[in-house]
Protein backbone atom coordinates (compact mmCIF):
# COMPACT_ATOMS: atom_id res chain seq x y z
CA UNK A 1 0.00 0.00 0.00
CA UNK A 2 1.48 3.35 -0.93
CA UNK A 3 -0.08 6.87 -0.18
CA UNK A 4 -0.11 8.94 -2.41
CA UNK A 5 0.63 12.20 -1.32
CA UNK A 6 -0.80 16.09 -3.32
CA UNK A 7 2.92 17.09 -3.94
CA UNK A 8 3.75 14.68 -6.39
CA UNK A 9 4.55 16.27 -9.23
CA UNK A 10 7.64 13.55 -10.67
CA UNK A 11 7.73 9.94 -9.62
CA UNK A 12 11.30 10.43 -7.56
CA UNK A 13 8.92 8.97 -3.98
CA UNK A 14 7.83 5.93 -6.32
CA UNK A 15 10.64 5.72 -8.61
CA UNK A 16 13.32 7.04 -7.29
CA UNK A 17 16.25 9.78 -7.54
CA UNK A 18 20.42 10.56 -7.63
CA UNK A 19 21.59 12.26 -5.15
CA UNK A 20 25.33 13.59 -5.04
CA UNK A 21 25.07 14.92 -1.50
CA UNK A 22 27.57 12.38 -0.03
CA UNK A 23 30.07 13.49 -2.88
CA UNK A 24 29.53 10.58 -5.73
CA UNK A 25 26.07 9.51 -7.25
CA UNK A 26 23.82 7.53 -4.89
CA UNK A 27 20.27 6.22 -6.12
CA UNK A 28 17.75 6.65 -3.05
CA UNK A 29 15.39 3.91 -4.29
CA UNK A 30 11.36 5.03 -4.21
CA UNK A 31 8.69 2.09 -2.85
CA UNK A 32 7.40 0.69 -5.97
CA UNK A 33 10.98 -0.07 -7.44
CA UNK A 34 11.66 -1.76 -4.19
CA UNK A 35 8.57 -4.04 -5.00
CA UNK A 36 9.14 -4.34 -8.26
CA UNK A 37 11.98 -5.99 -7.49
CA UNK A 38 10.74 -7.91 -4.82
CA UNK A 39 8.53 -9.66 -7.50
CA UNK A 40 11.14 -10.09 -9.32
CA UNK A 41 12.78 -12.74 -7.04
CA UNK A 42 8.79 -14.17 -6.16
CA UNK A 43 7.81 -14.73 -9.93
CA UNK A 44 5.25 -17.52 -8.83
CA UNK A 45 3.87 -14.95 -6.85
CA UNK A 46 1.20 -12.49 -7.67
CA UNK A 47 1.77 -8.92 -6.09
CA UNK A 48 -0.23 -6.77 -5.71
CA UNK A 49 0.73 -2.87 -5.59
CA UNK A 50 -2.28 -0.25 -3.95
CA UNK A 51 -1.81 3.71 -4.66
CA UNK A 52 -4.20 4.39 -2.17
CA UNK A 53 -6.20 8.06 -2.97
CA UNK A 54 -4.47 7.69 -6.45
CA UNK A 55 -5.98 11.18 -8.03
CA UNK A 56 -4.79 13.36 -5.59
CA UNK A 57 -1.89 14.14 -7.93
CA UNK A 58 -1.74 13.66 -11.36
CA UNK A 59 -1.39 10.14 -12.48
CA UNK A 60 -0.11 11.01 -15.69
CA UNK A 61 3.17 13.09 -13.63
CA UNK A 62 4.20 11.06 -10.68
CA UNK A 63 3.55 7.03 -12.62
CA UNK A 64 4.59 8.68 -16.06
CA UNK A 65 7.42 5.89 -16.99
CA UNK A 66 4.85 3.06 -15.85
CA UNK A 67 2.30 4.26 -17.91
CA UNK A 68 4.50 4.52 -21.03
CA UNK A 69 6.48 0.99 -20.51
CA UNK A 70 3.37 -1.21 -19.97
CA UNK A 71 2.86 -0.04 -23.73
CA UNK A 72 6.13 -1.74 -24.38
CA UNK A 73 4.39 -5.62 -23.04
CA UNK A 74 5.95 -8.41 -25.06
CA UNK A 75 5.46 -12.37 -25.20
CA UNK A 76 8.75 -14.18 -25.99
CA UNK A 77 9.33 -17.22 -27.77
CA UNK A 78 9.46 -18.75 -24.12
CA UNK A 79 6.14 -17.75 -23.10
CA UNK A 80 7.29 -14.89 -20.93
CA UNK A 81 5.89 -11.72 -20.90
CA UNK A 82 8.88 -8.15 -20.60
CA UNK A 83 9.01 -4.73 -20.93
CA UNK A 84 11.36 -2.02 -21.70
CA UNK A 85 13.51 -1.13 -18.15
CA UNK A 86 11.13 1.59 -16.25
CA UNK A 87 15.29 1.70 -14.88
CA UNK A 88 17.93 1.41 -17.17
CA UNK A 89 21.07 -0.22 -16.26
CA UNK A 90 23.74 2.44 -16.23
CA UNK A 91 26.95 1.41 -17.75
CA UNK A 92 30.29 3.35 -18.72
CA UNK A 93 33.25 2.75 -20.98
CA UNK A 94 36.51 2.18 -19.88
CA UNK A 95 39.93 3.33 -21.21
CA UNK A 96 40.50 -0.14 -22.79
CA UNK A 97 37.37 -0.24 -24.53
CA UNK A 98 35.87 -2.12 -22.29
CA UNK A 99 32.03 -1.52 -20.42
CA UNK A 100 30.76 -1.80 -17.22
CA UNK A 101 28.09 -0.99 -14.91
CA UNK A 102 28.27 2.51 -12.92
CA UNK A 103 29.20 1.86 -9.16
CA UNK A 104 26.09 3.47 -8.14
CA UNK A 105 23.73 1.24 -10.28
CA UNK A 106 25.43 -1.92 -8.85
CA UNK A 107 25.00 -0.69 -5.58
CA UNK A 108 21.32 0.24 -5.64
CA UNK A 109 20.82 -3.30 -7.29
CA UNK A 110 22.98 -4.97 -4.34
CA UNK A 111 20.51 -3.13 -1.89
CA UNK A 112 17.49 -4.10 -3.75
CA UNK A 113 18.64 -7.90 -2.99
CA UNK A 114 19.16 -8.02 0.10
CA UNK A 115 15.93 -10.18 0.87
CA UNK A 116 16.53 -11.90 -2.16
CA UNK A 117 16.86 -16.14 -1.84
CA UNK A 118 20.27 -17.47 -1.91
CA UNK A 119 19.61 -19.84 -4.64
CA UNK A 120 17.86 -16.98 -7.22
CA UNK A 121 20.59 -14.04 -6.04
CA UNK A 122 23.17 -14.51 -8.89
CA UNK A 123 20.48 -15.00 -12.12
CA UNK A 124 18.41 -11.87 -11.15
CA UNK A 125 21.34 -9.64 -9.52
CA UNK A 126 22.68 -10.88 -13.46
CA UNK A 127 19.18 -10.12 -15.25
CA UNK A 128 18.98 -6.25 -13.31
CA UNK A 129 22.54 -5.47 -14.30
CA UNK A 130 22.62 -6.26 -17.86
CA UNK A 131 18.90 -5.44 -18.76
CA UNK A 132 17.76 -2.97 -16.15
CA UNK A 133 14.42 -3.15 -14.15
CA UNK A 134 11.43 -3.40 -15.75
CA UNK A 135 8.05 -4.79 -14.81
CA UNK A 136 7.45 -8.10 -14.11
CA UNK A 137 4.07 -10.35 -15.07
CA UNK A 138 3.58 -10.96 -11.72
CA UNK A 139 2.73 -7.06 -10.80
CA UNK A 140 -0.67 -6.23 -10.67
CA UNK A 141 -1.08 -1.98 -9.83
CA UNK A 142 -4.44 -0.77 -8.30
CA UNK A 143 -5.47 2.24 -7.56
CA UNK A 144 -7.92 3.83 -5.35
CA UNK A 145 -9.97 7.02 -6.16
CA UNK A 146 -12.92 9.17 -4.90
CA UNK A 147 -14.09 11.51 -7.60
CA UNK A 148 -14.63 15.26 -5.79
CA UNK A 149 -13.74 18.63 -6.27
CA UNK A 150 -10.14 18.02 -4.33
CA UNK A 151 -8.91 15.29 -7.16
CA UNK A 152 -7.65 15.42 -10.52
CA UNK A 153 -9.66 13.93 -12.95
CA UNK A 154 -8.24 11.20 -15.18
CA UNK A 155 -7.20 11.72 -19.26
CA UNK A 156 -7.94 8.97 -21.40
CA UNK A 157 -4.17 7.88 -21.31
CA UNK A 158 -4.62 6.88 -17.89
CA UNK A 159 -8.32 5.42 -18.46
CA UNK A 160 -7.04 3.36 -22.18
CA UNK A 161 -4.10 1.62 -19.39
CA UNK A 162 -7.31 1.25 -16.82
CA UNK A 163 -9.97 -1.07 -16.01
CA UNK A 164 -12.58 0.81 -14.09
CA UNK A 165 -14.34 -0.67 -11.49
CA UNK A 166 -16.84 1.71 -9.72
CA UNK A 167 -18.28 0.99 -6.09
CA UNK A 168 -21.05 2.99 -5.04
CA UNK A 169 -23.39 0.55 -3.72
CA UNK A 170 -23.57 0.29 -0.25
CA UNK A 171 -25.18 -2.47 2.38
CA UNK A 172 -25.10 -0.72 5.62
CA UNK A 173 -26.07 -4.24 7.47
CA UNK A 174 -23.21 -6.16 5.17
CA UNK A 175 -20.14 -7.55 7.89
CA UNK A 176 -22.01 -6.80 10.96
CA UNK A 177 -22.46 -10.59 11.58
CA UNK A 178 -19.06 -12.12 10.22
CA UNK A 179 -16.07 -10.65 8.30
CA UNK A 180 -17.54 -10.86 5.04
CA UNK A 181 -17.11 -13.46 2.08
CA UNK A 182 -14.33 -15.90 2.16
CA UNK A 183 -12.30 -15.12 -1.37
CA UNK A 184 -11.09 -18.30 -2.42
CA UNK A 185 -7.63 -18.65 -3.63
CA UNK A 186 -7.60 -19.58 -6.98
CA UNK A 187 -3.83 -20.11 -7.60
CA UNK A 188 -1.03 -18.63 -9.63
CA UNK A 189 -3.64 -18.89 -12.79
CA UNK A 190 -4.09 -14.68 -12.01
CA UNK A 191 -0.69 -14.22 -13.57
CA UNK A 192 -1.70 -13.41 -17.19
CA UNK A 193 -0.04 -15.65 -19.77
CA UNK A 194 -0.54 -12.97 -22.85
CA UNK A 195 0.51 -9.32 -23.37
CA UNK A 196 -1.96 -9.10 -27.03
CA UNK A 197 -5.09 -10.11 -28.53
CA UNK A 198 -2.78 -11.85 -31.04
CA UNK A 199 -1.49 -14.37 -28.03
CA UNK A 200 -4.78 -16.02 -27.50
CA UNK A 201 -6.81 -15.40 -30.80
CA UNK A 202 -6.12 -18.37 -32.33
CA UNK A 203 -6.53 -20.85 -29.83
CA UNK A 204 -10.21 -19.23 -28.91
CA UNK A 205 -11.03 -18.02 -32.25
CA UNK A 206 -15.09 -18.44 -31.73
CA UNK A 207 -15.14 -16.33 -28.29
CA UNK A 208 -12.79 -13.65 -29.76
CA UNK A 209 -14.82 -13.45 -32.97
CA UNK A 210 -18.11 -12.42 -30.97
CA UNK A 211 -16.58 -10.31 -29.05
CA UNK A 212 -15.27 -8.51 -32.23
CA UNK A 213 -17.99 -8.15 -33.99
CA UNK A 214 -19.42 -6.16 -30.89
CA UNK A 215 -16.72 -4.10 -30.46
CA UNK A 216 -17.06 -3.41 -34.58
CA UNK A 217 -20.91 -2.21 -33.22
CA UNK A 218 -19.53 -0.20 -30.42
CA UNK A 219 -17.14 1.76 -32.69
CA UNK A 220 -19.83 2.58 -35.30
CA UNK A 221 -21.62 4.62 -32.00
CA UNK A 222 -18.55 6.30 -31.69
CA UNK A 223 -17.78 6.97 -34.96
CA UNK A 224 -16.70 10.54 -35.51
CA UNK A 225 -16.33 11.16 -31.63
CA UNK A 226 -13.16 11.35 -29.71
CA UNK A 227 -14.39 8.33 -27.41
CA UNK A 228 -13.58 5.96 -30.34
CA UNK A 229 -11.71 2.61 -29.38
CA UNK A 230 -8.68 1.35 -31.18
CA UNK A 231 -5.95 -1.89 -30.64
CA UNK A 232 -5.27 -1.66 -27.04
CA UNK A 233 -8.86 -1.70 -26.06
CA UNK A 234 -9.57 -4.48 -28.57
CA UNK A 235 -6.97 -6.33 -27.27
CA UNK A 236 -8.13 -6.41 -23.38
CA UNK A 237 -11.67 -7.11 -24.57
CA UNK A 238 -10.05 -9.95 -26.01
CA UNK A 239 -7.89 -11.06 -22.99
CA UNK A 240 -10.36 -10.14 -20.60
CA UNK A 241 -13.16 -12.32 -22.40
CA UNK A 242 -10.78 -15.32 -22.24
CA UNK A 243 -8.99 -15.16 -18.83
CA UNK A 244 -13.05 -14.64 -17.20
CA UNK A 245 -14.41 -17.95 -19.19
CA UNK A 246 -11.06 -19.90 -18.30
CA UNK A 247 -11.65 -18.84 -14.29
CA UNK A 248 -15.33 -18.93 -14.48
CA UNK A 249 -16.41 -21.53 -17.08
CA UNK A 250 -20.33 -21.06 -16.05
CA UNK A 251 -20.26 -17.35 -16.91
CA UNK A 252 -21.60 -16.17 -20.18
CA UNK A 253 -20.61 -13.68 -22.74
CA UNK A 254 -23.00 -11.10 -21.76
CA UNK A 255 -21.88 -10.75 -18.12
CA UNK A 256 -18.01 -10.32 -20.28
CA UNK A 257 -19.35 -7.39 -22.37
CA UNK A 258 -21.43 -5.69 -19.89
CA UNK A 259 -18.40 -5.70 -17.41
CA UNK A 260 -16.12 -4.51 -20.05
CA UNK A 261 -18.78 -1.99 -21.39
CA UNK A 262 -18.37 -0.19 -18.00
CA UNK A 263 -15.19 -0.43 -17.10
CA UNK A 264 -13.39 0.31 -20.70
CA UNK A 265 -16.18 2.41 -23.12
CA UNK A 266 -18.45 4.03 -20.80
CA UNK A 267 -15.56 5.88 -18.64
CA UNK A 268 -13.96 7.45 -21.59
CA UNK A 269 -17.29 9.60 -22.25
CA UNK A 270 -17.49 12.58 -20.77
CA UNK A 271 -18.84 16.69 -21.98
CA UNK A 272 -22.08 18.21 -23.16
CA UNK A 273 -25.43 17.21 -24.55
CA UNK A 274 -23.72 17.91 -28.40
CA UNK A 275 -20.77 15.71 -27.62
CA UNK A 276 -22.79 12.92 -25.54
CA UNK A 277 -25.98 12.70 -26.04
CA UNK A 278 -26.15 10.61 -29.56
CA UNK A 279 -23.30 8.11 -28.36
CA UNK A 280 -25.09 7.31 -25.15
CA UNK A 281 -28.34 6.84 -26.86
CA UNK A 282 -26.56 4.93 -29.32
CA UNK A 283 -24.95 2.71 -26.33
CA UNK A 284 -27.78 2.18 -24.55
CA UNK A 285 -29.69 0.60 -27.82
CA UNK A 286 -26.81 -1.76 -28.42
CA UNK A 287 -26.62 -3.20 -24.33
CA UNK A 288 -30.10 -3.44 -24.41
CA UNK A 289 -29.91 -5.53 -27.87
CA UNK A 290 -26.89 -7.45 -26.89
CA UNK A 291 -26.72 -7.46 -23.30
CA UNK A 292 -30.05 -6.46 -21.47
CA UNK A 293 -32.15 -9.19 -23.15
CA UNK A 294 -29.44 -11.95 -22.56
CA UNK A 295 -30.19 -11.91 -18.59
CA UNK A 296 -32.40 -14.84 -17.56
CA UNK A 297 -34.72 -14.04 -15.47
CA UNK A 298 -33.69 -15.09 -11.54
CA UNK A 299 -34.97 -18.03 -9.88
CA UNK A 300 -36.90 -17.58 -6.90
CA UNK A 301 -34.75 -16.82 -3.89
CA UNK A 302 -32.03 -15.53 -5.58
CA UNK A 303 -30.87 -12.02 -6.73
CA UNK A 304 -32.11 -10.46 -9.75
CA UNK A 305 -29.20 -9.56 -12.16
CA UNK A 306 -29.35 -6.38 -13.78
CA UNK A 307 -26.58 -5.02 -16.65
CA UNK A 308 -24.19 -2.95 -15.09
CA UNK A 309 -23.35 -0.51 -18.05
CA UNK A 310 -26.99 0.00 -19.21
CA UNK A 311 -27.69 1.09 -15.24
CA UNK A 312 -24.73 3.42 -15.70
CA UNK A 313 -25.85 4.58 -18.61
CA UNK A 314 -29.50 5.82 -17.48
CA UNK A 315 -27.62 7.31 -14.85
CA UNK A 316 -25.59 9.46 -17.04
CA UNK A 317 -28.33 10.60 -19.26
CA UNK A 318 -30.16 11.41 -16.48
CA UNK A 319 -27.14 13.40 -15.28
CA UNK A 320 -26.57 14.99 -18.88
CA UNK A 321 -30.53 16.07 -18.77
CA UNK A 322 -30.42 17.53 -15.27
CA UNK A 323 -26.96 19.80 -16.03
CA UNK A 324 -26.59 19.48 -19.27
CA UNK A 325 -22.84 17.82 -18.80
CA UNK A 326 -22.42 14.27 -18.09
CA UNK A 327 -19.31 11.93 -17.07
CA UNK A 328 -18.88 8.45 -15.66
CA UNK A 329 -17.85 9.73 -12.49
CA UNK A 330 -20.21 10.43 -10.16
């Protein structure tokens, strides 16, 4: 968990920084490098970063090399998935021609290992020096936010790297009785195996295909508008769609574009009744069509399910018809 403080303007707390004050170059190591490479030296282990309060600085300043490296996701020929170094390894030439790395980048690496096991020490100490430190598949980055006049609101750079989950709803009686649901541990399967749509297409060609030729809907809505999807979207539909059917094999294709509906389209729309008002009217005809008359109706005793984005979306028209500006954020 790291709090994320209003000053942030650079990511030296999370990142890092040289200092000189001690008479040679010294890297003072930020928190989420120290994790980083923590995972590192766990890779069978998921981990989980938290920037609690998120938005109370702007993302796009203080995480601006994650947010440009996680563009950089790769699948080798060994079924591993690397980035570019969020730290490059720093390296000089000698007088014989020779290279090696800076004094101060071995030592920040050597202090970044001290926790690390014995018997993985020399191959990642070997993999940080020679390739620098860049994000591991096992690092999973949340964020929490709370959307009021004391945050910064998010561009779409930040919401196209996003998935969106909102949590209004609230059970004033829930965890009064117990501590609340036991969440099962479902093993190492969390740690995504693909980077691109292009890594799974072919071995779940059917699945992908519907959930293209929604998407191909979706973007006909937003034709002309600046809320228009393109590749990286597509390709965590894609992912998304397939990860949720291999962890939940009952669940259906609806619940899949209904969750992604929210999380991925709806919270890039945001302005006035000229800029909104078609594409939402235009969204909520193509849930309703696809998703909204997929839901079965409950059994008796059981919850009634509802479609998330098509709620969210009568909430923001009502929003654009009461002010006549509308958002995703409440």
């Amino acid at each position: 968990m790291v709090q994320v403080k209003p000053n942030w303007h650079d990511s030296t707390e999370l990142i890092g920084y040289v200092t000189r004050i001690s008479g040679k170059p010294e890297y003072v190591a930020g928190d989420f490098i120290k994790f980083v490479v923590k995972a590192w030296y766990n890779e069978d282990t998921p981990y989980f970063l938290c920037l609690d309060e998120m938005n109370l600085a702007p993302v796009e300043q203080y995480f601006a090399e994650y947010l440009s490296v996680i563009e950089s996701r790769k699948m080798n020929s060994d079924g591993i998935i690397s980035t570019d170094p969020i730290l490059k390894a720093a390296y000089h030439r000698k007088e014989d021609g020779t290279v090696e790395p800076d004094e101060w980048y071995v030592r920040l690496v050597d202090n970044l290992l001290v926790e690390c096991p014995n018997e993985k020490l020399f191959a990642v100490r070997k993999q940080l020096l020679e390739e620098g430190i860049s994000i591991p598949q096992n690092l999973f980055v949340v964020g929490t936010v709370n959307m009021d006049e004391t945050t910064f609101s998010f561009s779409r750079k930040v919401l196209d790297r996003a998935m969106t989950i909102e949590m209004n709803e609230v059970d004033l009686s829930a965890g009064l009785k117990d501590s609340g649901d036991e969440i099962g541990y479902i093993g190492n399967s969390i740690i995504g195996d693909a980077a691109e749509g292009c890594d799974i297409y072919e071995d779940n060609r059917d699945l992908c295909d519907q959930v293209l030729a929604y998407l191909v809907k979706v973007n006909a809505i937003l034709e002309g508008t600046p809320f228009k999807i393109a590749y990286r979207t597509r390709n965590e539909f894609l992912m998304y769609a397939v990860n949720r059917k291999a962890l939940a094999p009952d669940s259906q294709l609806w619940q899949t574009l209904d969750e992604m509906t929210s999380m991925k389209i709806l919270s890039r729309i945001e302005g006035d009744e000229e800029r909104t008002k078609k594409v939402l009217d235009g969204l909520k005809t193509l849930v309703e069509e696809q998703i909204a008359s997929s839901i079965t109706p409950a059994e008796e005793d059981k919850p009634v399910q509802k479609s998330i984005s098509a709620t969210k979306i009568d909430e923001m028209l009502a929003k654009l018809k009461a002010t006549g500006f509308t958002s995703y954020w409440a």
